[in-house]
Protein backbone atom coordinates (compact mmCIF):
# COMPACT_ATOMS: atom_id res chain seq x y z
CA UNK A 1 137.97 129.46 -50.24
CA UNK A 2 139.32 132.91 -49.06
CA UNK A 3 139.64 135.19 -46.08
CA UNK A 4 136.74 136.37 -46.61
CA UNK A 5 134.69 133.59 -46.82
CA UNK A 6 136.41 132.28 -43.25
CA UNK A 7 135.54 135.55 -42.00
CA UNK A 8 131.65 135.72 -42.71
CA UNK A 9 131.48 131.92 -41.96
CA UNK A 10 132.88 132.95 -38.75
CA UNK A 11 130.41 135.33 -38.15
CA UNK A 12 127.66 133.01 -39.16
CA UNK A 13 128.95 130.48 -36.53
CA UNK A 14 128.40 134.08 -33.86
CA UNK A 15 124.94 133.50 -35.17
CA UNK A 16 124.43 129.92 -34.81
CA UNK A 17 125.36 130.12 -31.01
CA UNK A 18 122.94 132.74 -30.16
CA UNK A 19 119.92 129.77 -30.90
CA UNK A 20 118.95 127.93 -27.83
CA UNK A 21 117.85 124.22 -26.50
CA UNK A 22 114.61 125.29 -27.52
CA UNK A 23 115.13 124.75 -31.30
CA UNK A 24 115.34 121.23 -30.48
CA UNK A 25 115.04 118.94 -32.94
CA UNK A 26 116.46 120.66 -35.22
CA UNK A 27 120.50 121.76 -35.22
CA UNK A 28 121.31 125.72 -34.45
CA UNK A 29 122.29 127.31 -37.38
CA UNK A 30 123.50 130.58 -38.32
CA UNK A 31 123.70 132.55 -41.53
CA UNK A 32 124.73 135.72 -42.84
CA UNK A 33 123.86 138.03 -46.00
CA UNK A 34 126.80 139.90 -47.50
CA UNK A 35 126.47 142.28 -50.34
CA UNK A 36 129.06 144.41 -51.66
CA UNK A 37 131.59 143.40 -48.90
CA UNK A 38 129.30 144.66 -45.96
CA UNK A 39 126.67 142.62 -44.13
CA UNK A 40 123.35 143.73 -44.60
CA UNK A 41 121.59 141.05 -42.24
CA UNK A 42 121.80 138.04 -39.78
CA UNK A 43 119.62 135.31 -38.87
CA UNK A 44 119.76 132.30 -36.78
CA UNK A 45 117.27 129.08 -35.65
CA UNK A 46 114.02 130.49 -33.66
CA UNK A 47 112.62 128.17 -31.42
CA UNK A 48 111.01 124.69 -32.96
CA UNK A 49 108.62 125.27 -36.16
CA UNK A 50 109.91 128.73 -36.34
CA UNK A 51 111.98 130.52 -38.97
CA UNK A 52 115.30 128.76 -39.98
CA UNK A 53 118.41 130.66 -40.02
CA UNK A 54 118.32 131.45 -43.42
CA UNK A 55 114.32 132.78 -43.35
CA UNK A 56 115.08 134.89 -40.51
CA UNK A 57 118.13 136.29 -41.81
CA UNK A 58 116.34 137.26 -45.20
CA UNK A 59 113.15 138.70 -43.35
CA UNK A 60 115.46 141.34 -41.76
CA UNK A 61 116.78 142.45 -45.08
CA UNK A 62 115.88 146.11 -45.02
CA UNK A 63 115.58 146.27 -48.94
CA UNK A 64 115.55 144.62 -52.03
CA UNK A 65 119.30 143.43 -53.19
CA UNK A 66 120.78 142.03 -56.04
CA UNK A 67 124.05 139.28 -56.14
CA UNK A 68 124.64 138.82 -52.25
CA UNK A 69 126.16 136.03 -50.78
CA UNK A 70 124.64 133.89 -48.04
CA UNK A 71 126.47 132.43 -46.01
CA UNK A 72 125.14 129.46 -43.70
CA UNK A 73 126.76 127.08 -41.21
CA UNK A 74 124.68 124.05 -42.24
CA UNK A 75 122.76 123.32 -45.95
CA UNK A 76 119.19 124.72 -46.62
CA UNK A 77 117.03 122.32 -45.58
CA UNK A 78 114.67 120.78 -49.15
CA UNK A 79 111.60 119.07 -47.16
CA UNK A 80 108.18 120.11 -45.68
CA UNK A 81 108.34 119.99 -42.06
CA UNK A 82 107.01 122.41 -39.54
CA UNK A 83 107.81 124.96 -42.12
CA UNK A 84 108.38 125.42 -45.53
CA UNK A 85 112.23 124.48 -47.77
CA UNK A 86 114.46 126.69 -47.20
CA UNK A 87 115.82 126.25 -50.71
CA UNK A 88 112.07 127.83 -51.91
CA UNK A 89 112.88 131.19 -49.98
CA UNK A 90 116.24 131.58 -51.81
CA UNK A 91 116.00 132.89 -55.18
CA UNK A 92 118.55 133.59 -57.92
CA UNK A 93 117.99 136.84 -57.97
CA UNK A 94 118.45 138.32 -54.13
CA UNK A 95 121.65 135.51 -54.34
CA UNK A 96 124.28 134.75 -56.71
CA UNK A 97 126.25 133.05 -54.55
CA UNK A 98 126.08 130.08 -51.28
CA UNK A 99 128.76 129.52 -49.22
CA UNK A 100 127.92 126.30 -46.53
CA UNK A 101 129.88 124.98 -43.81
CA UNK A 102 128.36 121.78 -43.23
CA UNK A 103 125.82 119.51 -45.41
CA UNK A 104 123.05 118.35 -43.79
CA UNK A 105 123.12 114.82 -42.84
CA UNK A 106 119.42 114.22 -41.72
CA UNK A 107 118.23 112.44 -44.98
CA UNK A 108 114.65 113.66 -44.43
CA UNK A 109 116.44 117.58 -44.91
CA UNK A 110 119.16 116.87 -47.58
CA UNK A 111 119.88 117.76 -51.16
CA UNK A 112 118.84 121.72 -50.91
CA UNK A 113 122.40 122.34 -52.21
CA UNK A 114 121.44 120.34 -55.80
CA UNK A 115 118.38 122.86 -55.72
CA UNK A 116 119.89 125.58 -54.93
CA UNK A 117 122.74 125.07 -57.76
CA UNK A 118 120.04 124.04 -59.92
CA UNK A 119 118.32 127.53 -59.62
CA UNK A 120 121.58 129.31 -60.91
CA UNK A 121 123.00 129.70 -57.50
CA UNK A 122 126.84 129.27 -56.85
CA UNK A 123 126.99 126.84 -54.35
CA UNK A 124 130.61 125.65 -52.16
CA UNK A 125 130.68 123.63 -49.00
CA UNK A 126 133.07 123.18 -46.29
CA UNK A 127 134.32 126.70 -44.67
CA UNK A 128 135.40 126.41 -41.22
CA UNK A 129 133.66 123.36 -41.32
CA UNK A 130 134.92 121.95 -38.31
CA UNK A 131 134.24 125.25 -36.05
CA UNK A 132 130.38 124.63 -37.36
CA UNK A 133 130.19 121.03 -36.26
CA UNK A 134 131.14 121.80 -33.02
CA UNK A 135 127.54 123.79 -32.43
CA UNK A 136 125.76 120.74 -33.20
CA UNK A 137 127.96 117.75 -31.68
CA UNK A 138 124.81 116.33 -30.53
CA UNK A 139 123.29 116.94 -34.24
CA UNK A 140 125.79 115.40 -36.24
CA UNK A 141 126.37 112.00 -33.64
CA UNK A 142 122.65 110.96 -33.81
CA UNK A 143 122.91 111.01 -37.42
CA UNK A 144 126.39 109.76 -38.25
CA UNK A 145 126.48 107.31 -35.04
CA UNK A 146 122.66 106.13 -34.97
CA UNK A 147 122.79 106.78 -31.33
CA UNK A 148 122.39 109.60 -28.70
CA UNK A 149 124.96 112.02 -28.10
CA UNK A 150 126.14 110.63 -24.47
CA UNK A 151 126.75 113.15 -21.49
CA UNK A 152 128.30 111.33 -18.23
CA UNK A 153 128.05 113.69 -14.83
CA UNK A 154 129.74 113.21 -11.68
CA UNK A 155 129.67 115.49 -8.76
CA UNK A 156 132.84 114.23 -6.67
CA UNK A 157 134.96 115.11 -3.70
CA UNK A 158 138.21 115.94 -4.16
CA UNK A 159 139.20 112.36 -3.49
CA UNK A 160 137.33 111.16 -5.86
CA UNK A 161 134.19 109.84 -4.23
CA UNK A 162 130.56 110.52 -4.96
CA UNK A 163 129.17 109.32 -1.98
CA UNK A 164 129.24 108.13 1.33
CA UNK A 165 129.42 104.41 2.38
CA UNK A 166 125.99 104.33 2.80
CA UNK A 167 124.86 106.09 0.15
CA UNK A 168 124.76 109.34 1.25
CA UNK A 169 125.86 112.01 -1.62
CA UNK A 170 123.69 115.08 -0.54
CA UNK A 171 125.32 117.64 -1.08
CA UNK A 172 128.75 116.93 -2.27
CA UNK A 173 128.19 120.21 -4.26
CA UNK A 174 127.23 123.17 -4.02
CA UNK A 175 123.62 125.04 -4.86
CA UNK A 176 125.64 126.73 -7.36
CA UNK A 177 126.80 123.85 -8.64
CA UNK A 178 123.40 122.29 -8.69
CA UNK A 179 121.47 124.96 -10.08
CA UNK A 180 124.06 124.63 -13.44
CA UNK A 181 123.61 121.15 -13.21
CA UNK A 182 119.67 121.43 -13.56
CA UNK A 183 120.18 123.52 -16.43
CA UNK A 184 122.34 121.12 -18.05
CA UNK A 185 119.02 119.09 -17.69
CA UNK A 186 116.97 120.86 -19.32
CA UNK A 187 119.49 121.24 -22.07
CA UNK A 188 119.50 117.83 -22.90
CA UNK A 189 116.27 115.50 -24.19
CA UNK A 190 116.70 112.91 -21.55
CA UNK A 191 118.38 112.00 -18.23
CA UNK A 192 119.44 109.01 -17.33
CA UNK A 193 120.04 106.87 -13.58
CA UNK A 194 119.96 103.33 -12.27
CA UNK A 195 118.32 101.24 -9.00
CA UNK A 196 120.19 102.35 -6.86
CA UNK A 197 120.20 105.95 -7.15
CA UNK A 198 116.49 105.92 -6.86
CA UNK A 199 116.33 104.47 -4.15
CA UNK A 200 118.46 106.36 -2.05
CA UNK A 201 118.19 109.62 -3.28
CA UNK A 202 114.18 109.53 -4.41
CA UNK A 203 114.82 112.41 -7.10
CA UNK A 204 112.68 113.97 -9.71
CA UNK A 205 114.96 114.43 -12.15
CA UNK A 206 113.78 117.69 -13.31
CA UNK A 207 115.05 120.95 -14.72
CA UNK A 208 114.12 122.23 -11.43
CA UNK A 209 111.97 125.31 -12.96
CA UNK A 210 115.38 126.25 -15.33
CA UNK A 211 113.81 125.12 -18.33
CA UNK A 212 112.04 122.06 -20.34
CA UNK A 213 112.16 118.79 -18.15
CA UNK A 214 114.05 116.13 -19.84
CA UNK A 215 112.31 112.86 -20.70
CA UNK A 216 113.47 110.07 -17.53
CA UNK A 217 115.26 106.78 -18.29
CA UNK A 218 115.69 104.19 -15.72
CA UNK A 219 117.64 100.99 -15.69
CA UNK A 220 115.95 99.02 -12.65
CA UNK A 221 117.25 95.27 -13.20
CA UNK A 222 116.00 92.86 -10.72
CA UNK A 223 112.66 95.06 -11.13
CA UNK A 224 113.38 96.71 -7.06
CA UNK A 225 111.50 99.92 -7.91
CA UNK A 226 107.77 100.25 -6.46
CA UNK A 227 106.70 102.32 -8.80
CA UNK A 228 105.43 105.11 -6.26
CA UNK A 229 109.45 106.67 -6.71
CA UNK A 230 109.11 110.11 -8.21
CA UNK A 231 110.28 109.64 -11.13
CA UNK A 232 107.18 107.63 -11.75
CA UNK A 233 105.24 110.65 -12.21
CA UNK A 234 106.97 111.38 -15.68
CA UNK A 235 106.12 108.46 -17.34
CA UNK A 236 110.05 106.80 -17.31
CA UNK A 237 111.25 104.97 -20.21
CA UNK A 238 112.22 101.63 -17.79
CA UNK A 239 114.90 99.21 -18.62
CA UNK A 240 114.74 96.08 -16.82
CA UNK A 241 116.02 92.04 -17.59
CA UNK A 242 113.07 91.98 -19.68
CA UNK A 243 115.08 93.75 -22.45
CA UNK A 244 118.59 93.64 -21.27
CA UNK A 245 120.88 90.57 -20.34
CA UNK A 246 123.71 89.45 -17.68
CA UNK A 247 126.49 91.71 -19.51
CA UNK A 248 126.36 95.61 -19.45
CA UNK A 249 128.47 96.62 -21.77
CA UNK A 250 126.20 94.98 -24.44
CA UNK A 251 123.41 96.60 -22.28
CA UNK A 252 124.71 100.04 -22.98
CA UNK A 253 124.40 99.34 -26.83
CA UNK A 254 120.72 97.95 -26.67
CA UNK A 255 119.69 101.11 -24.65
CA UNK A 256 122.03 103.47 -26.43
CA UNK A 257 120.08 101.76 -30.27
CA UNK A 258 116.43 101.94 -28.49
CA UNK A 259 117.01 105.51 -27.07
CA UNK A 260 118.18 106.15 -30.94
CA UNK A 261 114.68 104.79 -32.41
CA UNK A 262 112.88 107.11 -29.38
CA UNK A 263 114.68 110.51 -31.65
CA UNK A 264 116.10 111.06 -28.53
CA UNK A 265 119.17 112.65 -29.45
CA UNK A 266 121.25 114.16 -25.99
CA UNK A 267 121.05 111.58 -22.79
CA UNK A 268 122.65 112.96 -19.57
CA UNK A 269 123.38 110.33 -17.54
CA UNK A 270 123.75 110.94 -13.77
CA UNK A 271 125.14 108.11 -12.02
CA UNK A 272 125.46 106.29 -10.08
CA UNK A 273 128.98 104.74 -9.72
CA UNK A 274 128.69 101.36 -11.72
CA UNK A 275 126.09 103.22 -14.51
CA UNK A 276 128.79 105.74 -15.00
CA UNK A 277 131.37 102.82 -15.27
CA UNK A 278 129.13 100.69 -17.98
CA UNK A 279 129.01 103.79 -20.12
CA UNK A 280 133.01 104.57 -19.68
CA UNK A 281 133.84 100.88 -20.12
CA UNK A 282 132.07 100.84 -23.03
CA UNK A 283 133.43 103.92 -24.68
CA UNK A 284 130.33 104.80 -25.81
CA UNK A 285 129.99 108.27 -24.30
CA UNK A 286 131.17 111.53 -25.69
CA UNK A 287 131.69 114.20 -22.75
CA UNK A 288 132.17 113.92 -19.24
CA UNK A 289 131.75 116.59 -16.91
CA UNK A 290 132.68 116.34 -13.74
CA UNK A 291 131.82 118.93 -10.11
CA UNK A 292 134.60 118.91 -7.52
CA UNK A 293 133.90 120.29 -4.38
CA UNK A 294 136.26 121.05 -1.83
CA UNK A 295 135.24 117.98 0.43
CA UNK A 296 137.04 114.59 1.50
CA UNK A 297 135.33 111.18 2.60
CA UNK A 298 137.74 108.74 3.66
CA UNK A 299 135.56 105.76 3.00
CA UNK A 300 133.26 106.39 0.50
CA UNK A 301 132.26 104.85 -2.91
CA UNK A 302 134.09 105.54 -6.02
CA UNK A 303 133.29 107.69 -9.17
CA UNK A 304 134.95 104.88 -11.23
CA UNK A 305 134.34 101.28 -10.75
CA UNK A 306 135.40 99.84 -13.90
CA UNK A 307 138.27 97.89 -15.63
CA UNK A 308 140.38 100.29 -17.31
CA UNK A 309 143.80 101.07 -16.18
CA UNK A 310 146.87 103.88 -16.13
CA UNK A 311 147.89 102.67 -19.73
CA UNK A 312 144.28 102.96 -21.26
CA UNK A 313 144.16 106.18 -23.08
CA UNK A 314 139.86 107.23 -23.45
CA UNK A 315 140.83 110.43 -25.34
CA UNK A 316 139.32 113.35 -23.08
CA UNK A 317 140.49 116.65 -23.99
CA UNK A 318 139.45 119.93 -21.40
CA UNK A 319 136.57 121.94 -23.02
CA UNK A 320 136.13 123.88 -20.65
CA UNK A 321 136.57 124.91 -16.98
CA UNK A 322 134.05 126.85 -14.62
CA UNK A 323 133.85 127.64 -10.52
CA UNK A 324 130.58 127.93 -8.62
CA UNK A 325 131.77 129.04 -5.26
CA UNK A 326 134.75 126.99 -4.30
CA UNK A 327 133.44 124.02 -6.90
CA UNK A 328 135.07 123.57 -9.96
CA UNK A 329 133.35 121.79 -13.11
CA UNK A 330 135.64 120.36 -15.72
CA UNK A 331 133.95 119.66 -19.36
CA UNK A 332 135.83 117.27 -20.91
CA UNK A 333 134.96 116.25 -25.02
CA UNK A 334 136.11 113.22 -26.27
């Protein structure tokens, strides 16, 4: 590895973050052509059963060149899916050499970098490897973890409440606030509630116009909904006592492994209180992101209802911090 490898890398990883939600399933990827020291093009993921990174970035190549490098943030793909291999694109002759942050770890996609090498081509893996992963969190947990990549949201006061005694939460936030949360939504492949939020809220559980609509999961034990809620109208995966038992954190697995065998790979789950807990108790979950808004309640139920105390560490580090008005939203990664 040298500088310049970490620099182009780099600059495919600029590339990768330019692809949006709508490449879905597949990861965003980046890649960049060097020749002679200079980059001559840049590609990244179009939108599902488009180009890949590495076809776009080679259909922009003004000319014909000889010995470049290609640099990509995750392996050409080797299978037929809504397009062609990547690796069939690539020849020996435009490239002499491969430089990969990641390899892919989707076993359908795999092995492009045995092709590649067996073409001629120079191929070497792991360049700002880490940086790349970080594009495709989601990506690289539903493969390595057999599970969905697990988002927990809580809009809260600044006491730490998410709703009134009664129920009542609208609006803790801000439409500010809400209109990022809706596009978190539509970010993510499905959202997640329970009963009781349902019930006393009645929401749709949509993107709210901001972009795709994520696919609805409910957990309705005791079976309380009527069906006429209006979530009903988006076809819900349900979860009742006829697939999960008495103890929830072993619920949160079961849905977590069935969600998994749906290819669903982002859930967003939006409360309430003790759904939020399950997941946190559980330590299955990977970010947490939580509104405050500049409000008290002095009796009011809890964002946290579960078992862990001061000395139990669950390993959230700040992401990333935003305002919406006088909210504040804190992105924390695990």
């Amino acid at each position: 590895m040298c500088e310049n490898d970490i620099k182009y890398m780099q600059e495919a990883i600029l590339e990768a973050k330019k692809a949006g939600p709508e490449v879905y399933p597949n990861p965003k990827v980046g890649a960049i052509i060097v020749y002679k020291d200079s980059i001559v093009s840049r590609g990244h993921t179009q939108r599902y059963g488009g180009d890949h990174a590495e076809v776009d970035a080679i259909k922009r190549l003004d000319k014909k060149y000889k010995g470049c490098t290609l640099y990509v943030t995750l392996e050409p793909c080797s299978h037929i899916g809504k397009t062609d291999p990547c690796t069939t694109i690539i020849d020996n002759i435009t490239f002499k050499n491969i430089v990969i942050a990641n390899k892919d770890i989707n076993p359908k996609a795999s092995n492009g970098s045995k092709l590649l090498s067996k073409k001629g081509i120079k191929v070497s893996h792991g360049v700002c490897s880490e940086d790349a992963r970080k594009i495709n969190r989601r990506f690289f947990t539903f493969f390595e973890k057999k599970r969905p990549y697990v988002i927990l949201k809580i809009a809260s006061t600044l006491n730490g409440n998410i709703a009134e005694e009664d129920g009542l939460s609208k609006w803790i936030t801000n439409k500010d606030s809400r209109n990022s949360n809706y596009k978190m939504r539509s970010n993510c492949d499905a959202i997640m509630v329970g009963t009781k939020t349902i019930l006393e809220d009645n929401p749709t559980l949509t993107s709210h116009g901001f972009g795709r609509d994520p696919k609805i999961v409910i957990i309705d034990m005791g079976k309380k909904l009527s069906k006429k809620e209006n979530v009903f109208n988006h076809n819900p995966i349900v979860f009742s006592e006829d697939i999960l038992g008495e103890n929830p954190l072993n619920n949160v697995e079961i849905i977590l492994n069935m969600l998994y065998k749906e290819s669903i790979q982002s859930l967003y789950i939006e409360g309430g209180g003790e759904t939020i807990s399950h997941f946190i108790d559980s330590n299955l979950f990977d970010e947490l992101q939580i509104y405050y808004a500049p409000k008290l309640i002095g009796k009011g139920r809890t964002l946290y209802k579960g078992f862990k105390g001061i000395n139990d560490n669950i390993n959230l580090k700040v992401n990333r911090i935003e305002k919406f008005g006088d909210d504040i939203k804190i992105t924390y990664h695990r």
